[in-house]
PDB file of N, CA and C in Angstrom:
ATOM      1  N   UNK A   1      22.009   3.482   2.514  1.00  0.00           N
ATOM      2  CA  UNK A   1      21.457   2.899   3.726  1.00  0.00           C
ATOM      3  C   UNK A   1      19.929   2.939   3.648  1.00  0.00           C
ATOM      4  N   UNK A   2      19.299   1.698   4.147  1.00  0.00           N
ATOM      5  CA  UNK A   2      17.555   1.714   4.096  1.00  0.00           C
ATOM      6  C   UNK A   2      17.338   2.905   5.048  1.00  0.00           C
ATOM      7  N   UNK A   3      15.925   3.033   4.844  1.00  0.00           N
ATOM      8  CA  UNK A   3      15.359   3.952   5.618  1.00  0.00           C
ATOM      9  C   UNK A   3      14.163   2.858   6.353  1.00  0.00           C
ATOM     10  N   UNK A   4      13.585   2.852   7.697  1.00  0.00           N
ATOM     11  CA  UNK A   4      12.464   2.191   7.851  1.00  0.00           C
ATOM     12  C   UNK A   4      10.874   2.810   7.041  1.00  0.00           C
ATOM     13  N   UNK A   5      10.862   3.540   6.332  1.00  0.00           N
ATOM     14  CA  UNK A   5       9.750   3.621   5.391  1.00  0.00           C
ATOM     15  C   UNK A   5       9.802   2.435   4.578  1.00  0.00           C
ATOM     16  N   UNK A   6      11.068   1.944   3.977  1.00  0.00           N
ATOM     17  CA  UNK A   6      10.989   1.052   2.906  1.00  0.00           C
ATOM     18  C   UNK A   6      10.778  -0.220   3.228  1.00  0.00           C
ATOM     19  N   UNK A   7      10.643  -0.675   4.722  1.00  0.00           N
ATOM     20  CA  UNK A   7      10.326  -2.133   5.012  1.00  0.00           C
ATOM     21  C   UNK A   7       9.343  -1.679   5.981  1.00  0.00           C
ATOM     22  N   UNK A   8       8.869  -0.558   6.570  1.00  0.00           N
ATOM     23  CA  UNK A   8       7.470  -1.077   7.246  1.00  0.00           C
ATOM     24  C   UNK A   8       6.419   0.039   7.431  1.00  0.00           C
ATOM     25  N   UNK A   9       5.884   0.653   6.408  1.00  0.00           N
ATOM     26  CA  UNK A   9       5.003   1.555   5.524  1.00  0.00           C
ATOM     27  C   UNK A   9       4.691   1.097   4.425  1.00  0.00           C
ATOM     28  N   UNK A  10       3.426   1.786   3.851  1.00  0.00           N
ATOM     29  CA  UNK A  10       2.733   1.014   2.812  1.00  0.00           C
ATOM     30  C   UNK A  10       3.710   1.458   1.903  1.00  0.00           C
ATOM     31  N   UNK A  11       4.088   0.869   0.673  1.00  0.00           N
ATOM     32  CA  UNK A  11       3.975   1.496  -0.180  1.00  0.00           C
ATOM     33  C   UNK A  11       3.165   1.328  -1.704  1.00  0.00           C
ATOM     34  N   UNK A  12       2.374   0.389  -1.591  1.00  0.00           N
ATOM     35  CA  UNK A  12       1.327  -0.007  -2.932  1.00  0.00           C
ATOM     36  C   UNK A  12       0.743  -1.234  -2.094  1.00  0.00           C
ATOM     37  N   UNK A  13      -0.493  -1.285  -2.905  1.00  0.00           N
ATOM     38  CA  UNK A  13      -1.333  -2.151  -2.702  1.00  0.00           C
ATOM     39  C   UNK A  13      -1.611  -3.216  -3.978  1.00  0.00           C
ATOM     40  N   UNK A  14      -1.133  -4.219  -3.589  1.00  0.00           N
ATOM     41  CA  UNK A  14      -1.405  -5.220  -4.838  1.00  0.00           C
ATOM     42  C   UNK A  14      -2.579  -6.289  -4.615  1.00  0.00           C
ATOM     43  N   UNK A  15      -3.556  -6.083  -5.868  1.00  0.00           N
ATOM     44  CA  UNK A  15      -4.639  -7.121  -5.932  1.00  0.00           C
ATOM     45  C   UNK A  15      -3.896  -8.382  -6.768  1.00  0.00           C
ATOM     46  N   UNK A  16      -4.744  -9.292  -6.070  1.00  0.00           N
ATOM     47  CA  UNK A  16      -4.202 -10.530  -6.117  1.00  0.00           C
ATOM     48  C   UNK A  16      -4.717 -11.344  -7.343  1.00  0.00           C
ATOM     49  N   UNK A  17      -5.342 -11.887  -7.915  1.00  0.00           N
ATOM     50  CA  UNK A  17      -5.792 -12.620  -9.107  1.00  0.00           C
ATOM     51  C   UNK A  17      -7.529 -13.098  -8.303  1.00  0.00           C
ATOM     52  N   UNK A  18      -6.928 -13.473  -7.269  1.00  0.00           N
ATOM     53  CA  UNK A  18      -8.688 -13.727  -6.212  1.00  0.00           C
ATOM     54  C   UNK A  18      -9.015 -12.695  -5.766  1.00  0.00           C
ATOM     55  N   UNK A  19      -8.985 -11.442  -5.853  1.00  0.00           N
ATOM     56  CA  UNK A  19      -9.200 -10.135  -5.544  1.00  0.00           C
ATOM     57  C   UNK A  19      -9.034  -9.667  -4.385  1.00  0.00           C
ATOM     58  N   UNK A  20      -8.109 -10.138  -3.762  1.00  0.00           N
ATOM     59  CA  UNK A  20      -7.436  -9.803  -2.239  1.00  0.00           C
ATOM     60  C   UNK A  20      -6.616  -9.112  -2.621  1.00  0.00           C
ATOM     61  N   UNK A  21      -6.130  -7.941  -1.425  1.00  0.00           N
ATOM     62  CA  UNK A  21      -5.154  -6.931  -1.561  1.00  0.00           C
ATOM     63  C   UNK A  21      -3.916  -7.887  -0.616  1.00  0.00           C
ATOM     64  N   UNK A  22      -2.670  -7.057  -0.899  1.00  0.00           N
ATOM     65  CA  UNK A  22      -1.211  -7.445   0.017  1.00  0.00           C
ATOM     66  C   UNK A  22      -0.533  -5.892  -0.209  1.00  0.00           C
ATOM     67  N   UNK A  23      -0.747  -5.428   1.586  1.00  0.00           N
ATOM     68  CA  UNK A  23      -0.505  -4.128   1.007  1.00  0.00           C
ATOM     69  C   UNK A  23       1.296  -4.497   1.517  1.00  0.00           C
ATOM     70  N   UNK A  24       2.169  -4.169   0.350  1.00  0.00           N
ATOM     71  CA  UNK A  24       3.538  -4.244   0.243  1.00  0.00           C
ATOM     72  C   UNK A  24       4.481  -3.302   0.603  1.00  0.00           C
ATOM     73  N   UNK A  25       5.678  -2.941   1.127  1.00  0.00           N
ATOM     74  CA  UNK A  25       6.376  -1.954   1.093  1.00  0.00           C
ATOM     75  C   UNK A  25       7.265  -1.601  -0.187  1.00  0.00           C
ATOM     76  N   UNK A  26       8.135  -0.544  -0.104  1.00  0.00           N
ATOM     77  CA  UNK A  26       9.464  -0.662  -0.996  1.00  0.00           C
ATOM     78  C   UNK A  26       9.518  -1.574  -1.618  1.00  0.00           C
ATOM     79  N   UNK A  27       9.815  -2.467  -1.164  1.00  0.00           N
ATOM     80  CA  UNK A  27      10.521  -3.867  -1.253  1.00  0.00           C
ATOM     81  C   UNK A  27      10.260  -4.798  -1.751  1.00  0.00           C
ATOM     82  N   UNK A  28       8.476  -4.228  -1.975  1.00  0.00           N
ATOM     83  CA  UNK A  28       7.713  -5.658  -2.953  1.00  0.00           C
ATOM     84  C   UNK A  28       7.295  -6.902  -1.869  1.00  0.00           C
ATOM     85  N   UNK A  29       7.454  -6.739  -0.460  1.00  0.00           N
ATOM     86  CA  UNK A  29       7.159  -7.669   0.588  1.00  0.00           C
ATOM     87  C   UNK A  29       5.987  -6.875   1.175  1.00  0.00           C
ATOM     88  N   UNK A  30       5.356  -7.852   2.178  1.00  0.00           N
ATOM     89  CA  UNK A  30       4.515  -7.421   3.148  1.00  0.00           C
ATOM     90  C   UNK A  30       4.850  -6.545   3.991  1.00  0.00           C
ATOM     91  N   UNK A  31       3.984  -5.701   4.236  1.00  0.00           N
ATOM     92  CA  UNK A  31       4.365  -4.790   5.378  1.00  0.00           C
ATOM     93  C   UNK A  31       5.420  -5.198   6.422  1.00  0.00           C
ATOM     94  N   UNK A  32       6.148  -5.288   6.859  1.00  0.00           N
ATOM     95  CA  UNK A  32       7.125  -5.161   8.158  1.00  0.00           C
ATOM     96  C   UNK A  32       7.904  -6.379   7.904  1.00  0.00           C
ATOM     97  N   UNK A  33       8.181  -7.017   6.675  1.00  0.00           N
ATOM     98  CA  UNK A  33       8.886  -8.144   5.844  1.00  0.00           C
ATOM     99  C   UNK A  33       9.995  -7.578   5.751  1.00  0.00           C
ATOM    100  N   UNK A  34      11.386  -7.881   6.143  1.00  0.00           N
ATOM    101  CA  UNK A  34      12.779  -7.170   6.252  1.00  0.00           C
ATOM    102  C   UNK A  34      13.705  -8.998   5.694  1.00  0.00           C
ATOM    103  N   UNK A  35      13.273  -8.907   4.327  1.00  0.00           N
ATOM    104  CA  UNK A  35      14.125  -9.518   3.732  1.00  0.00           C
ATOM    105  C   UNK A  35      14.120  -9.753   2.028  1.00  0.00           C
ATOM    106  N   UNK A  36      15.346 -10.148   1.913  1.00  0.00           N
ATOM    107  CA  UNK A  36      15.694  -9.848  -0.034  1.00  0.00           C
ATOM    108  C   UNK A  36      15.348 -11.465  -0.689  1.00  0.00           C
ATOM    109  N   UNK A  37      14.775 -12.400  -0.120  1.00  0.00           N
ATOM    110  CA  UNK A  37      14.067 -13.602  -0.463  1.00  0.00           C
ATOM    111  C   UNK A  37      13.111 -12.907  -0.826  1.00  0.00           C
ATOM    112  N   UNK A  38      12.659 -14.454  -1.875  1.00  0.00           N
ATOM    113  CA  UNK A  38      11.226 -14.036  -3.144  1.00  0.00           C
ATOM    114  C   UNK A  38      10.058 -14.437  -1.591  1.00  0.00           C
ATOM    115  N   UNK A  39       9.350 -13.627  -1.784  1.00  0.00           N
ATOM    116  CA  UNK A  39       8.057 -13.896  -1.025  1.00  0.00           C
ATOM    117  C   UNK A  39       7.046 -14.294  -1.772  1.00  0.00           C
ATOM    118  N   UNK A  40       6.358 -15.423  -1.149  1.00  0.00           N
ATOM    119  CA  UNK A  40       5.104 -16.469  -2.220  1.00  0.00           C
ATOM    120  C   UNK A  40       3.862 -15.750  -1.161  1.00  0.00           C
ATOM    121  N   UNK A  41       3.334 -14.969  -1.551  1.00  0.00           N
ATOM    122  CA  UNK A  41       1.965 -13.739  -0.867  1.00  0.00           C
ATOM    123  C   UNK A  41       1.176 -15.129  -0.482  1.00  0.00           C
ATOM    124  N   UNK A  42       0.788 -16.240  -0.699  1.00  0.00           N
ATOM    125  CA  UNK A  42      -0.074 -17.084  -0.640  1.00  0.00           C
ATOM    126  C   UNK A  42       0.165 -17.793   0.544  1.00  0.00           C
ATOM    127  N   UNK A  43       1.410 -18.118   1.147  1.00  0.00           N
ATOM    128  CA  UNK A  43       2.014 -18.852   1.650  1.00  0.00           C
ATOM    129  C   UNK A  43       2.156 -18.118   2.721  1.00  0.00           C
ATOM    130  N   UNK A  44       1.867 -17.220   3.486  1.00  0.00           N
ATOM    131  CA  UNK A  44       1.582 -16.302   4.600  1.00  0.00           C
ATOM    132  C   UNK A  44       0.104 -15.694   4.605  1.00  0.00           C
ATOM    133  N   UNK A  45      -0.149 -15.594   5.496  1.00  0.00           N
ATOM    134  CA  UNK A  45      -1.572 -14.328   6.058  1.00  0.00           C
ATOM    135  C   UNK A  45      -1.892 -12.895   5.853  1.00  0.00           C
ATOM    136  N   UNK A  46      -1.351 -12.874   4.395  1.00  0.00           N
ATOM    137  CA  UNK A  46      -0.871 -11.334   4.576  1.00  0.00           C
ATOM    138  C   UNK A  46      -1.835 -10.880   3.279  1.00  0.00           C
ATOM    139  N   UNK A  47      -2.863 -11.674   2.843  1.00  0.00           N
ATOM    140  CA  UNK A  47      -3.805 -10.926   1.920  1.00  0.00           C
ATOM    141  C   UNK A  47      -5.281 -10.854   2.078  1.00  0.00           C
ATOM    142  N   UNK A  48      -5.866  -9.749   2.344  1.00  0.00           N
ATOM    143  CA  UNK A  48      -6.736  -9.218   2.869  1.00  0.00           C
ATOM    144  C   UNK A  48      -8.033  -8.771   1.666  1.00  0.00           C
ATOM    145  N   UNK A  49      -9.170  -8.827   1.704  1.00  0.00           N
ATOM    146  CA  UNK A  49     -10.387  -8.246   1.242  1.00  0.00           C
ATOM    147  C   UNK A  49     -10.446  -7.169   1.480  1.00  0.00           C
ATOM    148  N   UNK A  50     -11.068  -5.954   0.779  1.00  0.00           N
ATOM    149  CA  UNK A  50     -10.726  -4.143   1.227  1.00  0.00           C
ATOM    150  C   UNK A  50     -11.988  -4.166   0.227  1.00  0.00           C
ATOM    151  N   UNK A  51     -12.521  -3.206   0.995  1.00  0.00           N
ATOM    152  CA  UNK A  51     -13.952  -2.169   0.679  1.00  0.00           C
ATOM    153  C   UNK A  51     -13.112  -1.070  -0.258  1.00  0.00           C
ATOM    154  N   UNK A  52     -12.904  -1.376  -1.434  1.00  0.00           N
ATOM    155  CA  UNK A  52     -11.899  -0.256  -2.215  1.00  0.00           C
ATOM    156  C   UNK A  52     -12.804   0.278  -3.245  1.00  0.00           C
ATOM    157  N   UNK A  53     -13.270   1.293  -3.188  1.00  0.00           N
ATOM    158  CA  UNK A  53     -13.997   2.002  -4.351  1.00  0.00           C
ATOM    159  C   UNK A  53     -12.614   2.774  -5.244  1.00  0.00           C
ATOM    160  N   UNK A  54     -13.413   2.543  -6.713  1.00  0.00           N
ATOM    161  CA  UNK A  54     -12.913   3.607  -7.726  1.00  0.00           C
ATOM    162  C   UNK A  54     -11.768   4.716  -7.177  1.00  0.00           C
ATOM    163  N   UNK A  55     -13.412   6.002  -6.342  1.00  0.00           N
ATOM    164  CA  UNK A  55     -12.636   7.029  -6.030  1.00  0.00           C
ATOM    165  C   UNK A  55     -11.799   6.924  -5.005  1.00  0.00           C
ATOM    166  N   UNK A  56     -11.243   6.111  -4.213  1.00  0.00           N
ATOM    167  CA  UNK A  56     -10.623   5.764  -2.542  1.00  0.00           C
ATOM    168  C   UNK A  56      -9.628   5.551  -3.611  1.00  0.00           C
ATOM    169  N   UNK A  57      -9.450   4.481  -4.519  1.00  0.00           N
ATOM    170  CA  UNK A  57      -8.206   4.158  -4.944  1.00  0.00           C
ATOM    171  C   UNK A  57      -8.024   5.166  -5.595  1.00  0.00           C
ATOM    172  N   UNK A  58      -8.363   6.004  -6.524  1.00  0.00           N
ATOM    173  CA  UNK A  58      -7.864   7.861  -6.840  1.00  0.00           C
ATOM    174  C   UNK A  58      -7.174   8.452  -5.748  1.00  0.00           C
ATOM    175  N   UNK A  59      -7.833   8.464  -4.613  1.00  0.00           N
ATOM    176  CA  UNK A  59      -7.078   9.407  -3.479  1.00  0.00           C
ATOM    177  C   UNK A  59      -6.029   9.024  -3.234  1.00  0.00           C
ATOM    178  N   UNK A  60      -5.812   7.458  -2.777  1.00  0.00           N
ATOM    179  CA  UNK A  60      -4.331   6.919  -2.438  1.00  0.00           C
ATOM    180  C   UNK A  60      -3.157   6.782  -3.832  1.00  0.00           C
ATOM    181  N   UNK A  61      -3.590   6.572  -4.962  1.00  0.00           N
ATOM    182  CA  UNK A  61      -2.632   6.023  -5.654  1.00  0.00           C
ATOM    183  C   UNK A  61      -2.343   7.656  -6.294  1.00  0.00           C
ATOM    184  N   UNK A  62      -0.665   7.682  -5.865  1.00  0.00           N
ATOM    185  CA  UNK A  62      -0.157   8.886  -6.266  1.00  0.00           C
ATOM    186  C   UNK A  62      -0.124   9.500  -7.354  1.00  0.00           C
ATOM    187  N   UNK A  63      -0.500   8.910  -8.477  1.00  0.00           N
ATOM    188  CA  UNK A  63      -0.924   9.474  -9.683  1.00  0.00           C
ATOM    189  C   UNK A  63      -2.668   9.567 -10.491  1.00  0.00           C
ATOM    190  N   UNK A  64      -3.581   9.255  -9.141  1.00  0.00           N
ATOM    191  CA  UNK A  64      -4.550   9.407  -9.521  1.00  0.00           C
ATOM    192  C   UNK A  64      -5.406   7.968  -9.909  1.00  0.00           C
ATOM    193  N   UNK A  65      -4.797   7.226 -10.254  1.00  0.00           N
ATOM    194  CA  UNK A  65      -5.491   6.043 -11.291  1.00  0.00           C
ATOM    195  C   UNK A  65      -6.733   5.184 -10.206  1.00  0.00           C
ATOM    196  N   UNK A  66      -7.421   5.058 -10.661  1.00  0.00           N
ATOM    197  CA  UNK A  66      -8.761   4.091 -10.029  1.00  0.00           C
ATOM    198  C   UNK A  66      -8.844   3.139  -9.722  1.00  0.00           C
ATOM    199  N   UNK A  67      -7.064   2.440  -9.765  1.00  0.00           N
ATOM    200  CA  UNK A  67      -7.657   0.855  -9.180  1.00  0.00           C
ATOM    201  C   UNK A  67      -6.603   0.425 -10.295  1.00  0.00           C
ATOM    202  N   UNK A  68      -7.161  -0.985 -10.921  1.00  0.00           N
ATOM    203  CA  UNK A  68      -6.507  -1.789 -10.996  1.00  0.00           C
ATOM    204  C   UNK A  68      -5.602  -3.066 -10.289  1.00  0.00           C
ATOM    205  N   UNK A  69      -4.305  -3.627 -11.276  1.00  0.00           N
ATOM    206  CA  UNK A  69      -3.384  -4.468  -9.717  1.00  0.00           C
ATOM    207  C   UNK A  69      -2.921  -3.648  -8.682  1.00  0.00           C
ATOM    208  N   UNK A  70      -2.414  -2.376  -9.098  1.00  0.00           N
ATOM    209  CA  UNK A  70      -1.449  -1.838  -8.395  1.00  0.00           C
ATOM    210  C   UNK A  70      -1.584  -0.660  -7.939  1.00  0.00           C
ATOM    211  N   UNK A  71      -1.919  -0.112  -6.636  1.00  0.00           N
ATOM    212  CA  UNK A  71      -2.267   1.386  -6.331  1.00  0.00           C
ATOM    213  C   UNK A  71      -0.979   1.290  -5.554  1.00  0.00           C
ATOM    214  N   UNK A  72      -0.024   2.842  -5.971  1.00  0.00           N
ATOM    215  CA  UNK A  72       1.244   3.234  -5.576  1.00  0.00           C
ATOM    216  C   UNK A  72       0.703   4.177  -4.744  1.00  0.00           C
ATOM    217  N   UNK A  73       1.272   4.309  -3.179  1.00  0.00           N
ATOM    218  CA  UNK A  73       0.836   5.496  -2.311  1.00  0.00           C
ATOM    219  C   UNK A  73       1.910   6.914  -2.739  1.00  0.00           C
ATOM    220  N   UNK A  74       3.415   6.282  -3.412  1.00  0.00           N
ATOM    221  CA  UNK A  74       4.055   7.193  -3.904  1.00  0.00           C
ATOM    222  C   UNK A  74       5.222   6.207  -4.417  1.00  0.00           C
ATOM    223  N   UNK A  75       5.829   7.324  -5.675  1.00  0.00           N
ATOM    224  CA  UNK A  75       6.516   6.794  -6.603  1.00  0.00           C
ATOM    225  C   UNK A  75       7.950   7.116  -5.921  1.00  0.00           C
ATOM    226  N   UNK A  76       9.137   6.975  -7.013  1.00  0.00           N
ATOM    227  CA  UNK A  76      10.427   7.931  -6.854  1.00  0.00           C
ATOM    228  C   UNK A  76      10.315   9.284  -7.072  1.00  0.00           C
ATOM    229  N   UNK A  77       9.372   9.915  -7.497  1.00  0.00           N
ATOM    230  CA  UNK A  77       8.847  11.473  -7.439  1.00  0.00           C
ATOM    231  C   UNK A  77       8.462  12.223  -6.610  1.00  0.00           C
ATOM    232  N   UNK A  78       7.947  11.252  -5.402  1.00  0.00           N
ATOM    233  CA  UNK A  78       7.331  11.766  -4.657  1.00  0.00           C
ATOM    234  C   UNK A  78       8.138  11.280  -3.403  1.00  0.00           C
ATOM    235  N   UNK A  79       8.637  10.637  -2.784  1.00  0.00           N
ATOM    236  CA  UNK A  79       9.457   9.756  -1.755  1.00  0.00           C
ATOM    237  C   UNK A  79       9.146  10.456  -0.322  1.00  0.00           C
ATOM    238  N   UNK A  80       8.106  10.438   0.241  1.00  0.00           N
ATOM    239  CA  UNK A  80       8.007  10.878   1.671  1.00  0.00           C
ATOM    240  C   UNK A  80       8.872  11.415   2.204  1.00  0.00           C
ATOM    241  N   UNK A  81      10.229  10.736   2.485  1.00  0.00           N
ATOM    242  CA  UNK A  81      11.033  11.583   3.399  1.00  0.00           C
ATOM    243  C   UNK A  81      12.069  12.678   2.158  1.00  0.00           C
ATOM    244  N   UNK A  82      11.787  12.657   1.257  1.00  0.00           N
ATOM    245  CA  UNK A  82      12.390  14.293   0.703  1.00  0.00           C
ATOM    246  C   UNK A  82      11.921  14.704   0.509  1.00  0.00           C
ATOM    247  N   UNK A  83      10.915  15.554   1.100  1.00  0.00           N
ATOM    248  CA  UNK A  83      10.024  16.868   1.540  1.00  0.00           C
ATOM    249  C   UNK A  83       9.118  17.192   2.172  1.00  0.00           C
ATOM    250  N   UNK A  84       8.918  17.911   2.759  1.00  0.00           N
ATOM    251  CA  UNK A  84       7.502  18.159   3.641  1.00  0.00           C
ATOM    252  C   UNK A  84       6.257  18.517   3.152  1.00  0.00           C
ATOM    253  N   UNK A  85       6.196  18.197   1.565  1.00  0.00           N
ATOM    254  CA  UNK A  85       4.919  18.741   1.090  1.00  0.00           C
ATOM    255  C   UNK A  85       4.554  16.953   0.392  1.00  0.00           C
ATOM    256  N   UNK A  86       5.354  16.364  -0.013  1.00  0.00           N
ATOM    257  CA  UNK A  86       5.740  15.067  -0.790  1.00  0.00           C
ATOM    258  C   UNK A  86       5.273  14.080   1.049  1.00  0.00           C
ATOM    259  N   UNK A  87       5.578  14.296   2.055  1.00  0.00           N
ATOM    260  CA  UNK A  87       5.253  13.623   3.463  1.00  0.00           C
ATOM    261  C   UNK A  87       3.924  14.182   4.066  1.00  0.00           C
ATOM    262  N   UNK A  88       3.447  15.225   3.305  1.00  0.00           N
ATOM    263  CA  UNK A  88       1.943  15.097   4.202  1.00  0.00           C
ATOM    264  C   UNK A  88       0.806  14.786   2.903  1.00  0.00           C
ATOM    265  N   UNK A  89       1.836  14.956   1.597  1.00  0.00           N
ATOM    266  CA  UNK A  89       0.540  13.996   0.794  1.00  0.00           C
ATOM    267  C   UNK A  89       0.486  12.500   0.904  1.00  0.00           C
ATOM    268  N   UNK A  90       2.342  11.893   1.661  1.00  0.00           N
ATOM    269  CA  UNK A  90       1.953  10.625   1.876  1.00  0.00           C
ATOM    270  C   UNK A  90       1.019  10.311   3.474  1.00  0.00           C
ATOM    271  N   UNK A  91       0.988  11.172   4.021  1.00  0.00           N
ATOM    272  CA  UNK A  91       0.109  11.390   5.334  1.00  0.00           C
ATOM    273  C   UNK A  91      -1.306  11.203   5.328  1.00  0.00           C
ATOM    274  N   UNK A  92      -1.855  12.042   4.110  1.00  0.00           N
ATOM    275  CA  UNK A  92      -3.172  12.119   3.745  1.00  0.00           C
ATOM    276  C   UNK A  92      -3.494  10.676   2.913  1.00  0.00           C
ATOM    277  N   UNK A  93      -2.717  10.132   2.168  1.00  0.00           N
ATOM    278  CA  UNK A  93      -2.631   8.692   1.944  1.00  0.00           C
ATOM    279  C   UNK A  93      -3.020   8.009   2.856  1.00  0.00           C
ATOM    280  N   UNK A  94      -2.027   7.531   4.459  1.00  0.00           N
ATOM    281  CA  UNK A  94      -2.051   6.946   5.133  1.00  0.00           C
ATOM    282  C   UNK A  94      -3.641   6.907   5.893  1.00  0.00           C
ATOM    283  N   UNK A  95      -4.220   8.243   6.172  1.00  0.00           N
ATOM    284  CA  UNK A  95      -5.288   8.669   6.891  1.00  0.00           C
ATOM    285  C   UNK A  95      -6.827   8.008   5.383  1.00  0.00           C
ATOM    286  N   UNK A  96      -6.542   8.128   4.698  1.00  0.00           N
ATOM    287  CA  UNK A  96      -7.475   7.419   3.733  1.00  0.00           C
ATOM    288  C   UNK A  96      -7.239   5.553   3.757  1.00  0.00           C
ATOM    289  N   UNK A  97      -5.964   5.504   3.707  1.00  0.00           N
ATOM    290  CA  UNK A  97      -5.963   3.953   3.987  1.00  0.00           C
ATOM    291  C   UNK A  97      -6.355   3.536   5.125  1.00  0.00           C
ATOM    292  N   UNK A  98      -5.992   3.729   6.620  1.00  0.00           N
ATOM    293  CA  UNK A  98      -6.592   3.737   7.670  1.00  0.00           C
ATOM    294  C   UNK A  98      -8.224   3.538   7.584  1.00  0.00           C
ATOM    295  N   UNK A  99      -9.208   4.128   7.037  1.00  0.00           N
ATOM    296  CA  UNK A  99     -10.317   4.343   7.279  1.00  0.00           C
ATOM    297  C   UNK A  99     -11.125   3.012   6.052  1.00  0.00           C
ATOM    298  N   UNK A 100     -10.487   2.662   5.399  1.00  0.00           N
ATOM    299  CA  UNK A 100     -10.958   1.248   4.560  1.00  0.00           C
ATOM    300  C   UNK A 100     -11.510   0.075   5.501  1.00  0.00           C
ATOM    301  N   UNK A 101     -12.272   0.192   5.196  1.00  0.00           N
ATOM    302  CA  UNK A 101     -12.945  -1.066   6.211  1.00  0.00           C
ATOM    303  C   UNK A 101     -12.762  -2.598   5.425  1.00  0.00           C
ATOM    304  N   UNK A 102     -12.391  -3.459   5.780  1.00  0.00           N
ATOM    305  CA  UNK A 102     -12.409  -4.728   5.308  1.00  0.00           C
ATOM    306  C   UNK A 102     -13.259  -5.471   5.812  1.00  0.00           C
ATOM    307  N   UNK A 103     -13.514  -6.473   4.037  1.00  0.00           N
ATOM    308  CA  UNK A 103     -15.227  -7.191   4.003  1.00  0.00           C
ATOM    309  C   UNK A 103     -15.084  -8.132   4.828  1.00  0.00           C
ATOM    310  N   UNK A 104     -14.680  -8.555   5.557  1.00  0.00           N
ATOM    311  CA  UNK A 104     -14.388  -9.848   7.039  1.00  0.00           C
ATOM    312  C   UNK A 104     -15.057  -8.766   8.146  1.00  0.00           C
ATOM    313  N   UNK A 105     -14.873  -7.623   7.793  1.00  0.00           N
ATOM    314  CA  UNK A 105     -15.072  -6.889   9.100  1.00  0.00           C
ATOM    315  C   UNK A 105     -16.627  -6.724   9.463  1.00  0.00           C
ATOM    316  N   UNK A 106     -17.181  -6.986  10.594  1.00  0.00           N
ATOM    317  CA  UNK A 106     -18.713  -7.614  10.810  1.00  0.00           C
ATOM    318  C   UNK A 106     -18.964  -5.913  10.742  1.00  0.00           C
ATOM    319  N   UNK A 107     -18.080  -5.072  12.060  1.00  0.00           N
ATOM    320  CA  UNK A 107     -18.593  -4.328  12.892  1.00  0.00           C
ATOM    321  C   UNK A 107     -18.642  -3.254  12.187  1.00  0.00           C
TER     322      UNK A 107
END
């Protein structure tokens, strides 16, 4: 049975080829996307510009890495809801993603 982590929580952030992020769940869809159709990221509103430094993408991506296409907030190793130490490192994730300001953003 799904869990709602897997359709509406981050779970990676994918850069796009134009250097826009689509931050995705489980599922390889957009955030709060609750379906098993191919999703065309282009063809919806759902990719965004992000103020993403090096070290920001270290903090979020669960194994450390700096960036690239793909920053994972957590793998199958880590899965938020099996454990309470594995759910407040995805916590401290969430609280670093939160605070990314995006380059549209004036204020």
């Amino acid at each position: 049975m799904a869990e709602l982590r897997q359709t509406h929580f981050p779970y990676c952030l994918l850069r796009e080829p134009d250097g826009t992020y689509v931050v995705v769940n489980r599922r390889y869809k957009p955030v709060g996307f609750c379906t098993d159709e191919w999703v065309d990221y282009s063809a919806h509103p759902v990719r965004t510009t992000l103020k993403l430094s090096r070290a920001t993408a270290a903090k979020l991506d669960c194994d450390g890495r700096t960036g690239g296409e793909r920053i994972y907030l957590y793998n199958d190793g880590c899965v938020p809801t099996s454990s309470a130490q594995h759910m407040q490192s995805y916590l401290e994730k969430l609280a670093v993603l939160m605070r990314i300001r995006l380059e549209s953003d004036a204020g």
